[in-house]
C-alpha atoms as a PDB file:
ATOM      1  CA  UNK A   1      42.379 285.749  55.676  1.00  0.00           C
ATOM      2  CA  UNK A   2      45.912 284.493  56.611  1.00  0.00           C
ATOM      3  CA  UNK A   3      46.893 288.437  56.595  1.00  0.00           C
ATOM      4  CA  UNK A   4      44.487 289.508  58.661  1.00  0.00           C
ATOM      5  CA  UNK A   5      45.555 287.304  61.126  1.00  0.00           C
ATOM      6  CA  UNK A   6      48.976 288.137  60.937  1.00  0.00           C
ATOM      7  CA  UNK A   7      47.870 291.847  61.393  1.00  0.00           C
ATOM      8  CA  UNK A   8      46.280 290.980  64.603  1.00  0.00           C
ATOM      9  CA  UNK A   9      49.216 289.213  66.050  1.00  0.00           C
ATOM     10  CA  UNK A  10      51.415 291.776  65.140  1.00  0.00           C
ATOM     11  CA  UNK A  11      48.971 294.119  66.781  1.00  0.00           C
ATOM     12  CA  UNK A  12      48.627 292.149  70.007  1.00  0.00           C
ATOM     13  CA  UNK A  13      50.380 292.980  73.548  1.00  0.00           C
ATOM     14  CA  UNK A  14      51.986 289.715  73.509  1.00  0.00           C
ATOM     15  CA  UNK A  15      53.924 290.329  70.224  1.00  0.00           C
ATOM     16  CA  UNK A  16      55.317 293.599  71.681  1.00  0.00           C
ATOM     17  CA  UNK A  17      56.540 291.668  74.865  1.00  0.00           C
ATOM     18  CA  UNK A  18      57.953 288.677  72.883  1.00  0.00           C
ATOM     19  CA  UNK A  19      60.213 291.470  70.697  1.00  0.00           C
ATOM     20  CA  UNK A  20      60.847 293.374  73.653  1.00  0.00           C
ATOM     21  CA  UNK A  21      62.017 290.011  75.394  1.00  0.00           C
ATOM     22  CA  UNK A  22      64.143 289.538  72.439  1.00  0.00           C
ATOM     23  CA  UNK A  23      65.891 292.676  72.882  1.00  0.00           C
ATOM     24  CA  UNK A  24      66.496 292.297  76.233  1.00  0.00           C
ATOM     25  CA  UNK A  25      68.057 288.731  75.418  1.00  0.00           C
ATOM     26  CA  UNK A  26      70.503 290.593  73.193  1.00  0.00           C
ATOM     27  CA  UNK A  27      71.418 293.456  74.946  1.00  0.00           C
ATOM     28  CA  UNK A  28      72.092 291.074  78.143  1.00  0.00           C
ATOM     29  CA  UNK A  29      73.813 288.535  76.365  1.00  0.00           C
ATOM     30  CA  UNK A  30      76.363 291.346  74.965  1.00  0.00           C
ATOM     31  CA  UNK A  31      76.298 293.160  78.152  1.00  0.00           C
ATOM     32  CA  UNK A  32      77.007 290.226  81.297  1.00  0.00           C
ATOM     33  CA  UNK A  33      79.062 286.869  80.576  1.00  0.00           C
ATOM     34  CA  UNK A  34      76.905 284.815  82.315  1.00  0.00           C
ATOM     35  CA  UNK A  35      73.254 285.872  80.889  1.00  0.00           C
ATOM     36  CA  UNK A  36      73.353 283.184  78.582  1.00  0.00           C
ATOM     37  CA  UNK A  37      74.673 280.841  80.844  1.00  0.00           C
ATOM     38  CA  UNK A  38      73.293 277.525  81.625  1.00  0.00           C
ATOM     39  CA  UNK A  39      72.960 277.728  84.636  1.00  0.00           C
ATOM     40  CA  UNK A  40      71.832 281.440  84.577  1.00  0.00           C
ATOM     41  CA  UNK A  41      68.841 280.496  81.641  1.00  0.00           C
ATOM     42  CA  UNK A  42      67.607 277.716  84.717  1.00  0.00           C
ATOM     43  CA  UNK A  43      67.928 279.751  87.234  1.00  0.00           C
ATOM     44  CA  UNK A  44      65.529 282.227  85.260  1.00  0.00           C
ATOM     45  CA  UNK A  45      63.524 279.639  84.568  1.00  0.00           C
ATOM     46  CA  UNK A  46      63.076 279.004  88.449  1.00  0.00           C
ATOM     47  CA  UNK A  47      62.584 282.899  89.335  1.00  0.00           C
ATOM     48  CA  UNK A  48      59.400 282.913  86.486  1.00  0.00           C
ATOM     49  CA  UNK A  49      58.059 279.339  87.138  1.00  0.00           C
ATOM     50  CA  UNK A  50      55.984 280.912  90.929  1.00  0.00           C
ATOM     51  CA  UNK A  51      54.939 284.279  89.172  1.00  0.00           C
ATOM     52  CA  UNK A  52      53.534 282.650  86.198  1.00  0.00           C
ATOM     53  CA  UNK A  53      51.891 279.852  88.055  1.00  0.00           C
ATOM     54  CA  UNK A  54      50.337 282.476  90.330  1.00  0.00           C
ATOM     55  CA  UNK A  55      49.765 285.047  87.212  1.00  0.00           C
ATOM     56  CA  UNK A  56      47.451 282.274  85.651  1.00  0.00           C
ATOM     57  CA  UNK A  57      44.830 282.510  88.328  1.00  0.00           C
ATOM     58  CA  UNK A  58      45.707 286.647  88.708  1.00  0.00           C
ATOM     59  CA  UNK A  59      45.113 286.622  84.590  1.00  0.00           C
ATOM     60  CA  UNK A  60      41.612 284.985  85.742  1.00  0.00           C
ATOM     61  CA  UNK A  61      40.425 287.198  88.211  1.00  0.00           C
ATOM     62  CA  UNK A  62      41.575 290.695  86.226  1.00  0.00           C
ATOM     63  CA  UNK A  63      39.367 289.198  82.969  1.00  0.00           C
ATOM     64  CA  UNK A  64      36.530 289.535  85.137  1.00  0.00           C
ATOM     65  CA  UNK A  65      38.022 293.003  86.116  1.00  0.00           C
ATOM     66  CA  UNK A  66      39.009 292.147  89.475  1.00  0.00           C
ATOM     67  CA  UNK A  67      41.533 292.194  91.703  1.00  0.00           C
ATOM     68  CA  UNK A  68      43.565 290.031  94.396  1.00  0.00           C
ATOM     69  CA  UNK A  69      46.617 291.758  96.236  1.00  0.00           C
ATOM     70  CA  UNK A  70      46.135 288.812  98.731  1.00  0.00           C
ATOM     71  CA  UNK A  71      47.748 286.440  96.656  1.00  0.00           C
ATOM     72  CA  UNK A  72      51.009 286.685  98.353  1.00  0.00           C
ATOM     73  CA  UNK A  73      49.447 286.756 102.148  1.00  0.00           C
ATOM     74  CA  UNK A  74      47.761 283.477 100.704  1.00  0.00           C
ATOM     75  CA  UNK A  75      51.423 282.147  99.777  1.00  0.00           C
ATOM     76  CA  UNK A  76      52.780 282.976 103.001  1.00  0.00           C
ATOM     77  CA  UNK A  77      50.229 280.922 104.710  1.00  0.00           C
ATOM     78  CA  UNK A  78      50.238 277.953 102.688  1.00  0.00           C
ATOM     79  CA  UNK A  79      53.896 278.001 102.804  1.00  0.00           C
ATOM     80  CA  UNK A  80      53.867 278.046 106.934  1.00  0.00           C
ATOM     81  CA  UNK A  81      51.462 274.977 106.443  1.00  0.00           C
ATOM     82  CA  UNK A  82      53.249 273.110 104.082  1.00  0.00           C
ATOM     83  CA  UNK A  83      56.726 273.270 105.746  1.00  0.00           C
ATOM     84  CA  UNK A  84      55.501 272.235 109.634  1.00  0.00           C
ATOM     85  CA  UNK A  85      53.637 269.606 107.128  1.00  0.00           C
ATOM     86  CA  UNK A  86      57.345 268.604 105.642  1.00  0.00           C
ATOM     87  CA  UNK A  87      58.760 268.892 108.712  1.00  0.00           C
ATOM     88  CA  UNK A  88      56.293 265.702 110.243  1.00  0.00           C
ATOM     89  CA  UNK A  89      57.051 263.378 107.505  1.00  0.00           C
ATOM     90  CA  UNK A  90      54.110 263.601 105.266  1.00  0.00           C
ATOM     91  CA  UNK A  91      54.172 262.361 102.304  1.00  0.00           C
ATOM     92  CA  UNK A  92      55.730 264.703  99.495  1.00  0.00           C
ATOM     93  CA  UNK A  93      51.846 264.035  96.893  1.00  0.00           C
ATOM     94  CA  UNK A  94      50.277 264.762 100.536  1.00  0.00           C
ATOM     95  CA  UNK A  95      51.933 267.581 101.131  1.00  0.00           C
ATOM     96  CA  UNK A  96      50.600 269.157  96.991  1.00  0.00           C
ATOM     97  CA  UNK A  97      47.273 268.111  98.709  1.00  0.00           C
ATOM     98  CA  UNK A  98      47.585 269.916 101.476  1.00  0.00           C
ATOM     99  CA  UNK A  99      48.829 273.265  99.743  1.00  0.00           C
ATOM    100  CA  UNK A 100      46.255 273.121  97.218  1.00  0.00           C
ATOM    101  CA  UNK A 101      43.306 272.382  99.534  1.00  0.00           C
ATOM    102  CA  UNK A 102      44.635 275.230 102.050  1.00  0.00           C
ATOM    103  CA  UNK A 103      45.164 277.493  98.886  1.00  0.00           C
ATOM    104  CA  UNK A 104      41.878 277.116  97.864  1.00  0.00           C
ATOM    105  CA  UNK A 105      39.902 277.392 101.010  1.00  0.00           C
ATOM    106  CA  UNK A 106      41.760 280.697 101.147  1.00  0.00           C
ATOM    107  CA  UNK A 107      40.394 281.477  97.452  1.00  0.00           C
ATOM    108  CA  UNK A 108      37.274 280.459  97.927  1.00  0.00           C
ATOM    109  CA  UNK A 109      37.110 282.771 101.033  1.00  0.00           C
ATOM    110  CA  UNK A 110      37.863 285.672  98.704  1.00  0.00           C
ATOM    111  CA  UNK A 111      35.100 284.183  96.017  1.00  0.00           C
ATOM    112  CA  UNK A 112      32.762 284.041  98.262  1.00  0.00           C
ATOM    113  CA  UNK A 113      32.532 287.665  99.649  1.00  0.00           C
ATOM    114  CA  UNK A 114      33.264 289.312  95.929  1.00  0.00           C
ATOM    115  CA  UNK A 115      30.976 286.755  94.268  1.00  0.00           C
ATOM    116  CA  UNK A 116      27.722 286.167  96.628  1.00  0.00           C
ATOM    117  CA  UNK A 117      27.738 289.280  98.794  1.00  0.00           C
ATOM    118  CA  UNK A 118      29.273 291.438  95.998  1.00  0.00           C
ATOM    119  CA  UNK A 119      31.862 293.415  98.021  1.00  0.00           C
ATOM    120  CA  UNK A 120      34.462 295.213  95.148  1.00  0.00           C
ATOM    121  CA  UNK A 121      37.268 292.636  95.146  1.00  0.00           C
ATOM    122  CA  UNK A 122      40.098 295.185  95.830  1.00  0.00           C
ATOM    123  CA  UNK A 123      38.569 295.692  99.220  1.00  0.00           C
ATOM    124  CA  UNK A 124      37.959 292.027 100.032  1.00  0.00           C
ATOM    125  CA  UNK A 125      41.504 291.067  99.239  1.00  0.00           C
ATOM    126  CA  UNK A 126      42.939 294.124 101.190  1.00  0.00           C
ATOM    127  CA  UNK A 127      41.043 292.974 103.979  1.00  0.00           C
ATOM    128  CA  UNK A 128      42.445 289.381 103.870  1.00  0.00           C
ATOM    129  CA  UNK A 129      45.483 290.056 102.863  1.00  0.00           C
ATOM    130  CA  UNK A 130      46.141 291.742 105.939  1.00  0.00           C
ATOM    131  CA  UNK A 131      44.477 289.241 107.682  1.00  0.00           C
ATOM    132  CA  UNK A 132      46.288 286.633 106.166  1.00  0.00           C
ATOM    133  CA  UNK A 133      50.233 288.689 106.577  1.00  0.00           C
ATOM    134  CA  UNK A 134      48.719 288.559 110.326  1.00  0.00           C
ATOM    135  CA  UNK A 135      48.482 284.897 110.448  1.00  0.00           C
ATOM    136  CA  UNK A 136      51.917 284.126 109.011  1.00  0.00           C
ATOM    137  CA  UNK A 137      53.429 285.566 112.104  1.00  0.00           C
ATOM    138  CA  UNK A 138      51.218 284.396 114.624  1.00  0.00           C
ATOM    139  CA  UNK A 139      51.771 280.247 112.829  1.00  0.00           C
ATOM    140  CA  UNK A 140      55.644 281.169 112.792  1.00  0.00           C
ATOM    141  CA  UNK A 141      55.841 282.860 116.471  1.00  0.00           C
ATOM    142  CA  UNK A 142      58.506 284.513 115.158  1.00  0.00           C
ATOM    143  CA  UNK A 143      60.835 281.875 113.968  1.00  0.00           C
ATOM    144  CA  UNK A 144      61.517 280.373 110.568  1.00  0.00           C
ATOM    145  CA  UNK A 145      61.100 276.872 109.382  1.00  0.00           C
ATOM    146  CA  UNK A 146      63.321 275.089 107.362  1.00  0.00           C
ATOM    147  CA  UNK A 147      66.563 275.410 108.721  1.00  0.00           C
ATOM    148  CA  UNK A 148      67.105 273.657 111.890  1.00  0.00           C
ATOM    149  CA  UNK A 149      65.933 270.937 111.216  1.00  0.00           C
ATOM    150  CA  UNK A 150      65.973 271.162 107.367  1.00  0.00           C
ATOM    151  CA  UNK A 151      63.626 270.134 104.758  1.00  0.00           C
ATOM    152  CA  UNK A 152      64.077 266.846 103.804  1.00  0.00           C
ATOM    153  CA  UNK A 153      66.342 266.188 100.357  1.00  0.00           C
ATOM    154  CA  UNK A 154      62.682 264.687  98.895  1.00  0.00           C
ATOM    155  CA  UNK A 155      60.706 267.428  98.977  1.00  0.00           C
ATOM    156  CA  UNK A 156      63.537 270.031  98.210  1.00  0.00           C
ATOM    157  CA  UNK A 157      63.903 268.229  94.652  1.00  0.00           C
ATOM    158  CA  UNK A 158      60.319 269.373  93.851  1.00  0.00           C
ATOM    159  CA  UNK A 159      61.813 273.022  94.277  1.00  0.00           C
ATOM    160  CA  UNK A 160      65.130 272.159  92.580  1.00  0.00           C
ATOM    161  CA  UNK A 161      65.158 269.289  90.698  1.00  0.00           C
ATOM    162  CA  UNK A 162      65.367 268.853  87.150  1.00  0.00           C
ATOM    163  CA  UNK A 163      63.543 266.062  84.448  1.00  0.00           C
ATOM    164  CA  UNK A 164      65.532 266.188  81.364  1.00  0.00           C
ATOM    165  CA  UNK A 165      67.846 269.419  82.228  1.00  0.00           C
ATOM    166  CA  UNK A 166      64.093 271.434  82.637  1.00  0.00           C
ATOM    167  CA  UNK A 167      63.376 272.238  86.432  1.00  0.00           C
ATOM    168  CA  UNK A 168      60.616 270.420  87.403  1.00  0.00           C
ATOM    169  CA  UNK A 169      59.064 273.854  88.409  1.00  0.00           C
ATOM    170  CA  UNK A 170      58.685 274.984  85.239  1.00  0.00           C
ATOM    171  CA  UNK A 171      57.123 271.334  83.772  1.00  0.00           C
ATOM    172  CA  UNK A 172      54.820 272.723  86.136  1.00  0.00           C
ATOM    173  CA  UNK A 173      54.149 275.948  85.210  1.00  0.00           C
ATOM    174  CA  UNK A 174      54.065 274.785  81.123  1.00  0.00           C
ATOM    175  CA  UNK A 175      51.495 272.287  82.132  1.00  0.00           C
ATOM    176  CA  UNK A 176      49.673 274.217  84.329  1.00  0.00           C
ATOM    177  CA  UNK A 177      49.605 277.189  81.173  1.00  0.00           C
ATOM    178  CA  UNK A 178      48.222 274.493  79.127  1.00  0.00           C
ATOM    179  CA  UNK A 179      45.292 273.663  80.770  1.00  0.00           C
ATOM    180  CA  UNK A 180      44.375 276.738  81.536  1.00  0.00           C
ATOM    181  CA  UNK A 181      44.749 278.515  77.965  1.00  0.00           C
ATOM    182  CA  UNK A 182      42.652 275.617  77.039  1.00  0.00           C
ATOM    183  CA  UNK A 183      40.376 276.303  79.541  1.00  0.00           C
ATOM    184  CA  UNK A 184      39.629 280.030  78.493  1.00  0.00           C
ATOM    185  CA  UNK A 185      39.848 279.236  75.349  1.00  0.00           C
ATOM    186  CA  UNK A 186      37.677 276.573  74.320  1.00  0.00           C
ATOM    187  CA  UNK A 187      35.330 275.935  77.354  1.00  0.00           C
ATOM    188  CA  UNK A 188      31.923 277.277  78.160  1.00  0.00           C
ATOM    189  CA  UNK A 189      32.769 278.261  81.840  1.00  0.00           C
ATOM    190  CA  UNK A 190      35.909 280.133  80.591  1.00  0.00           C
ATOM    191  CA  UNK A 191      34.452 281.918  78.131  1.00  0.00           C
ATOM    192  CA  UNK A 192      32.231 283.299  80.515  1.00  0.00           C
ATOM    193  CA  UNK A 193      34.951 284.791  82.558  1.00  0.00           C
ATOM    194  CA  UNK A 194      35.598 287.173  79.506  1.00  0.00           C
ATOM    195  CA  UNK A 195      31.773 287.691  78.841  1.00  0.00           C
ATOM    196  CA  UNK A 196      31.224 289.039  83.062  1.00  0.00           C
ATOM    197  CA  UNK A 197      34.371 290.931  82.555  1.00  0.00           C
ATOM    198  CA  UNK A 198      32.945 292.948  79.363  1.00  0.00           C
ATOM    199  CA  UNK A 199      30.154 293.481  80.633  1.00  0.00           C
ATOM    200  CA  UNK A 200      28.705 291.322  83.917  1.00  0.00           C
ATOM    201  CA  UNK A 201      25.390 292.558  83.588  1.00  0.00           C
ATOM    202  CA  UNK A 202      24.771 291.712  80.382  1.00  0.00           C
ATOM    203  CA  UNK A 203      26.371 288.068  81.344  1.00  0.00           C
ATOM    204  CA  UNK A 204      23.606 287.759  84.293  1.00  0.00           C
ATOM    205  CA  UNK A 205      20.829 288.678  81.584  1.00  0.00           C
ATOM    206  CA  UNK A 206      22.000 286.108  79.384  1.00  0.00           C
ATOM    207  CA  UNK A 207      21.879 283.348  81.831  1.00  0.00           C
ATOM    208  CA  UNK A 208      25.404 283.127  82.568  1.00  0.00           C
ATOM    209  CA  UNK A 209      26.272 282.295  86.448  1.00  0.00           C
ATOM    210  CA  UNK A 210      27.945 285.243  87.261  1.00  0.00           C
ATOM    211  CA  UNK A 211      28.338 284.523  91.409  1.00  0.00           C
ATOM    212  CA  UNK A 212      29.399 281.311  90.863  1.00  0.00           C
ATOM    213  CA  UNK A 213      31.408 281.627  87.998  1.00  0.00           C
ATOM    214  CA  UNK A 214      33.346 284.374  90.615  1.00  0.00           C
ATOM    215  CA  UNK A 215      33.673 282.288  93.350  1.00  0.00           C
ATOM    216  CA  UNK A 216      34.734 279.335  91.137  1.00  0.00           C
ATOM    217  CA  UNK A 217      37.603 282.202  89.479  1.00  0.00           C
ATOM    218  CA  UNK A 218      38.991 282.946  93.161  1.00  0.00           C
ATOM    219  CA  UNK A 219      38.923 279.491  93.995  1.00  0.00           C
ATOM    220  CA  UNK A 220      40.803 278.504  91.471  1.00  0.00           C
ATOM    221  CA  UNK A 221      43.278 281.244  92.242  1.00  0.00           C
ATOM    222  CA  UNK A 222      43.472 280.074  94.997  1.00  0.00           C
ATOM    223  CA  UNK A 223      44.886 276.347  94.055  1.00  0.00           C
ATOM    224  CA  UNK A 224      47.164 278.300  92.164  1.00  0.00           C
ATOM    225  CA  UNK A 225      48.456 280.577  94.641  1.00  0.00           C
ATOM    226  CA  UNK A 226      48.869 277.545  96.927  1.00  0.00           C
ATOM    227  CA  UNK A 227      50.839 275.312  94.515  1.00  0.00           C
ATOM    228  CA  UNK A 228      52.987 278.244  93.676  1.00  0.00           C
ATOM    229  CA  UNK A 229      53.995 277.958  97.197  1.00  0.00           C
ATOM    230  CA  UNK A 230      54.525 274.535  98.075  1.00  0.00           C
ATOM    231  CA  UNK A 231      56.913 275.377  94.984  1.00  0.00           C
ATOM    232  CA  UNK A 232      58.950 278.219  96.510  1.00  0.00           C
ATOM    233  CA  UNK A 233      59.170 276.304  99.957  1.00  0.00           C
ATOM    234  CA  UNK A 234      60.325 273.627  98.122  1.00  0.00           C
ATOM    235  CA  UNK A 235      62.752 275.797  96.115  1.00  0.00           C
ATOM    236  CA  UNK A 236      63.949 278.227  98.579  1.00  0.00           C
ATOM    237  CA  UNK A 237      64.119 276.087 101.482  1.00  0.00           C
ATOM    238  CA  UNK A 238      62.928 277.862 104.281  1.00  0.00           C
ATOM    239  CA  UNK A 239      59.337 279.721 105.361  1.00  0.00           C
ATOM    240  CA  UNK A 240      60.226 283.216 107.048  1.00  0.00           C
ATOM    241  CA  UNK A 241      57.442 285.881 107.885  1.00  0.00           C
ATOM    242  CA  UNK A 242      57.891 287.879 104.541  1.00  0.00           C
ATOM    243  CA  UNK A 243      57.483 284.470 102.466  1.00  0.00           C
ATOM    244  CA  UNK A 244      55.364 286.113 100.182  1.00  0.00           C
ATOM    245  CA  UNK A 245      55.477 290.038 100.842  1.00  0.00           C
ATOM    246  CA  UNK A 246      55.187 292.043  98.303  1.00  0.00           C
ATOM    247  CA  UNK A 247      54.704 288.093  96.090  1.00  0.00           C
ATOM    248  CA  UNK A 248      51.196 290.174  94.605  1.00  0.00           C
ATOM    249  CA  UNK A 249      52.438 292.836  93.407  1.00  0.00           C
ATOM    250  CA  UNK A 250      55.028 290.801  90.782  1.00  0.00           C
ATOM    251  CA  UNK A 251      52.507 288.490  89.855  1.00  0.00           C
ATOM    252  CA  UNK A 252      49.800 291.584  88.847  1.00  0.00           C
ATOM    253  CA  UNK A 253      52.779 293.248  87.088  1.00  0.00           C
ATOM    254  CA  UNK A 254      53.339 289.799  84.859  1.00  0.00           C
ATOM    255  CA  UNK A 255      49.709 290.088  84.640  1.00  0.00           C
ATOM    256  CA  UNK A 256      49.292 293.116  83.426  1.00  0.00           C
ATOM    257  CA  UNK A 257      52.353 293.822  80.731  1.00  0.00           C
ATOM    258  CA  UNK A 258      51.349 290.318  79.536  1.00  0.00           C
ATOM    259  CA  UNK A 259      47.992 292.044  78.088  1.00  0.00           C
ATOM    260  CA  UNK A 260      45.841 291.208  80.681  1.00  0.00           C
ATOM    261  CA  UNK A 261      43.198 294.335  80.148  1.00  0.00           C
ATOM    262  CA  UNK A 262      43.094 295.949  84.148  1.00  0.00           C
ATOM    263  CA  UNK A 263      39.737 296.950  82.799  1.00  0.00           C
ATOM    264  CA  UNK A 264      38.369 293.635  82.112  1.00  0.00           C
ATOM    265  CA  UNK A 265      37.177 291.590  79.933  1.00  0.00           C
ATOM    266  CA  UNK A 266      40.554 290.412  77.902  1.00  0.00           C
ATOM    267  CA  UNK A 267      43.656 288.584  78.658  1.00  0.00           C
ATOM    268  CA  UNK A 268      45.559 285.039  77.909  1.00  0.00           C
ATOM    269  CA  UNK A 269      47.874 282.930  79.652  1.00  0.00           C
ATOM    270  CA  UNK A 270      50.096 282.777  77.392  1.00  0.00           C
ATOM    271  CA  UNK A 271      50.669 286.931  77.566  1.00  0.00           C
ATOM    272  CA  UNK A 272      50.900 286.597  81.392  1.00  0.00           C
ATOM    273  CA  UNK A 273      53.640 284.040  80.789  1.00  0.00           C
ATOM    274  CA  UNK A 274      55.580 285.997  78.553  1.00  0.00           C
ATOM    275  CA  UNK A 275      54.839 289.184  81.044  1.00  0.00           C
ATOM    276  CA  UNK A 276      56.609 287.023  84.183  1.00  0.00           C
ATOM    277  CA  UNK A 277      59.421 286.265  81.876  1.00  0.00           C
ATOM    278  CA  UNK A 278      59.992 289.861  80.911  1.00  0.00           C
ATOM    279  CA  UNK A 279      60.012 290.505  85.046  1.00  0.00           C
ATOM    280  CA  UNK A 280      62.242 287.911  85.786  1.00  0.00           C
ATOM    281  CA  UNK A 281      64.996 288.692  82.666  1.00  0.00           C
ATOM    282  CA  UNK A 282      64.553 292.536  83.618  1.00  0.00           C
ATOM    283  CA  UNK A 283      65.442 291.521  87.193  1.00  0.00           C
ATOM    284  CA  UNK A 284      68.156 289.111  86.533  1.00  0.00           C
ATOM    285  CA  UNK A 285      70.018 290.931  83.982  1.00  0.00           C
ATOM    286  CA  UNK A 286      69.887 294.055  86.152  1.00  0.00           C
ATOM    287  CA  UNK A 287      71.087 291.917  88.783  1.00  0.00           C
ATOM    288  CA  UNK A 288      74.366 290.642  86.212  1.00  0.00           C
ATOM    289  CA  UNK A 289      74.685 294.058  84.939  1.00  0.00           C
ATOM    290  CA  UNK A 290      75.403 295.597  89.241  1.00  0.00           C
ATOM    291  CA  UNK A 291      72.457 298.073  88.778  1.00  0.00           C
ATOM    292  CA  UNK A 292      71.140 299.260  92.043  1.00  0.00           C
ATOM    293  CA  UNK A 293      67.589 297.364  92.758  1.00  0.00           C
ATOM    294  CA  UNK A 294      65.510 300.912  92.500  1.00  0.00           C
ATOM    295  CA  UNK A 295      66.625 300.922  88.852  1.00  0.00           C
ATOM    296  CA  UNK A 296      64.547 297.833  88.441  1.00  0.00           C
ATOM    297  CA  UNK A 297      61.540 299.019  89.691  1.00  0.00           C
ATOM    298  CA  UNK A 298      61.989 302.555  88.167  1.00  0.00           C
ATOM    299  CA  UNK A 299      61.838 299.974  84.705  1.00  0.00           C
ATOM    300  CA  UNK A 300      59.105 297.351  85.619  1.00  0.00           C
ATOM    301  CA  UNK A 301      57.525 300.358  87.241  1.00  0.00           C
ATOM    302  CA  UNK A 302      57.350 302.369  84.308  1.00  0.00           C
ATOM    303  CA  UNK A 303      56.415 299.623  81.736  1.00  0.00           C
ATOM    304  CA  UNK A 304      53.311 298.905  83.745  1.00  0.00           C
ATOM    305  CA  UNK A 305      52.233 302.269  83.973  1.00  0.00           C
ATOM    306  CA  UNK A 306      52.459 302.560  80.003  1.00  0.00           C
ATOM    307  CA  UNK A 307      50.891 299.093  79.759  1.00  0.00           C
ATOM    308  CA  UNK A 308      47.639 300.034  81.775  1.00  0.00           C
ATOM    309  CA  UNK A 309      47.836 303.883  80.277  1.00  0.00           C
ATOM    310  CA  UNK A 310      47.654 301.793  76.584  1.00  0.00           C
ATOM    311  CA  UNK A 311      44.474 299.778  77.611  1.00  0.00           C
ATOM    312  CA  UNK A 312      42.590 302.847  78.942  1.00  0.00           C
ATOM    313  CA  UNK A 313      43.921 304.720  75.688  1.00  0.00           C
ATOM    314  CA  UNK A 314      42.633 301.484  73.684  1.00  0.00           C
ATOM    315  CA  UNK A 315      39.361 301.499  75.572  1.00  0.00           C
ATOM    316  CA  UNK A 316      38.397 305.171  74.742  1.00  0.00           C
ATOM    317  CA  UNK A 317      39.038 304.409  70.737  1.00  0.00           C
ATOM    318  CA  UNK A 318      36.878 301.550  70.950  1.00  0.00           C
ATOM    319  CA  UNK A 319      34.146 303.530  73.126  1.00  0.00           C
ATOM    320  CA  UNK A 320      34.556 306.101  70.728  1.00  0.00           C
ATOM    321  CA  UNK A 321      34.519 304.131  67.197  1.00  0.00           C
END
């Protein structure tokens, strides 16, 4: 019994990105002086807290084998909202509020055209995501917020302050991972995500909620989306008109190397976590190591590409055996 279990987890995605992540470690540390830094290991820790708080609710929406490259559009806008927010004098627990209310209004938008009217998700989120990029400039007019006047010291500690040497940000994203991993794991509505992801019409037969249970998965993502950026206003500073470009496409590439099946129907938190970290090392170490940025997607690039060519690959075996 014991061994069999081992066998899986030595069979899973998320054992092959923890070893990988372990080499990387190593062959950084050796390679840059500062990899192992301190400061360098927080500063890491900062870079992965936004992806993996966004991956959760991507990790969500790809077990029911969908998609949402509108997450960062979504980001952009709740981060325009939030800072004019900041700027008035709201409250710092009003301002959470308001990002996670606007984030998942924006969600639920998404939820509602992919779950009740059943348009394919990739072009619902297409649609508002360019909808949404289109917004962020017309709020902004142009101009960023943040610097003149600046954020207030309050509500830039949520970005970049620490609770026992841990940035707060990632407190956030561990707690955030824990609920959710509980969530799928152990409760009925998140064990239906899997169950409409294998196979939704067979959920629907069975009684499960499938509409609802996809709006409620976008909405979700949503919340998510929008705390990850009352996070990177915080931590950054400033809201410019690419706050969030090209956010999706990082947070889908976590996803995805974390295990997350882009067919459906299988995934954890806990693999999308380690899948931001192996991002946000690969990026940072590059970074250290003077590599030119195409480099770094030429690798993240290519490692998705196997990752998603290993799932089909998987898929046909099991179709097959």
């Amino acid at each position: 019994m014991g061994k069999s279990i081992a066998v899986r987890l030595l069979r899973t995605r998320q054992f092959t990105v923890a070893i990988v992540l372990l080499i990387l470690v190593i062959i950084f540390g050796v390679s840059t002086k500062n990899f192992l830094s301190t400061s360098n290991l927080k500063n890491v820790l900062l870079q992965v807290s936004t992806i993996s708080i966004a991956s959760i609710g991507m990790t969500m929406i790809i077990i029911t084998a969908g998609i949402d490259v509108s997450a960062g559009s979504i980001v952009g806008v709740v981060a325009v909202i939030v800072g004019k927010s900041t700027l008035k004098g709201i409250p710092i627990p009003l301002i959470l509020l308001i990002g996670i209310g606007v984030g998942a209004l924006l969600g639920s938008l998404n939820g509602s055209i992919v779950g009740f009217i059943g348009v394919p998700p990739i072009i619902v989120t297409l649609g508002t995501m360019s909808f949404l990029r289109a917004m962020v400039y017309q709020l902004l007019g142009g101009r960023w917020i943040g610097s003149f006047p600046p954020f207030p010291a309050s509500f830039r500690a949520f970005g970049i302050g620490e609770i026992l040497g841990i940035p707060i940000p990632a407190w956030i994203m561990f707690t955030l991972a824990g609920v959710f991993a509980y969530y799928l794991r152990f409760r009925a509505t998140g064990r239906y995500i899997y169950a409409i992801g294998n196979n939704p019409e067979a959920a629907r037969v069975s009684g499960i909620p499938v509409k609802r249970v996809l709006f409620s998965v976008y909405t979700m993502a949503g919340i998510l989306y929008g705390i990850a950026a009352v996070v990177v206003c915080a931590r950054t500073g400033i809201v410019q008109t690419n706050t969030g470009a090209g956010f999706e496409l990082a947070v889908i590439a976590a996803t995805v190397l974390g295990g997350t099946n882009i067919l459906g129907g299988e995934g954890s938190v806990v693999g999308s976590i380690l899948g931001a970290l192996l991002v946000a090392i690969i990026k940072n170490g590059m970074v250290l190591m003077n590599l030119p940025a195409l480099t770094e997607g030429l690798v993240v690039g290519s490692i998705i590409i196997v990752s998603v060519f290993a799932d089909i690959l998987k898929a046909g075996r099991e179709n097959h055996g």
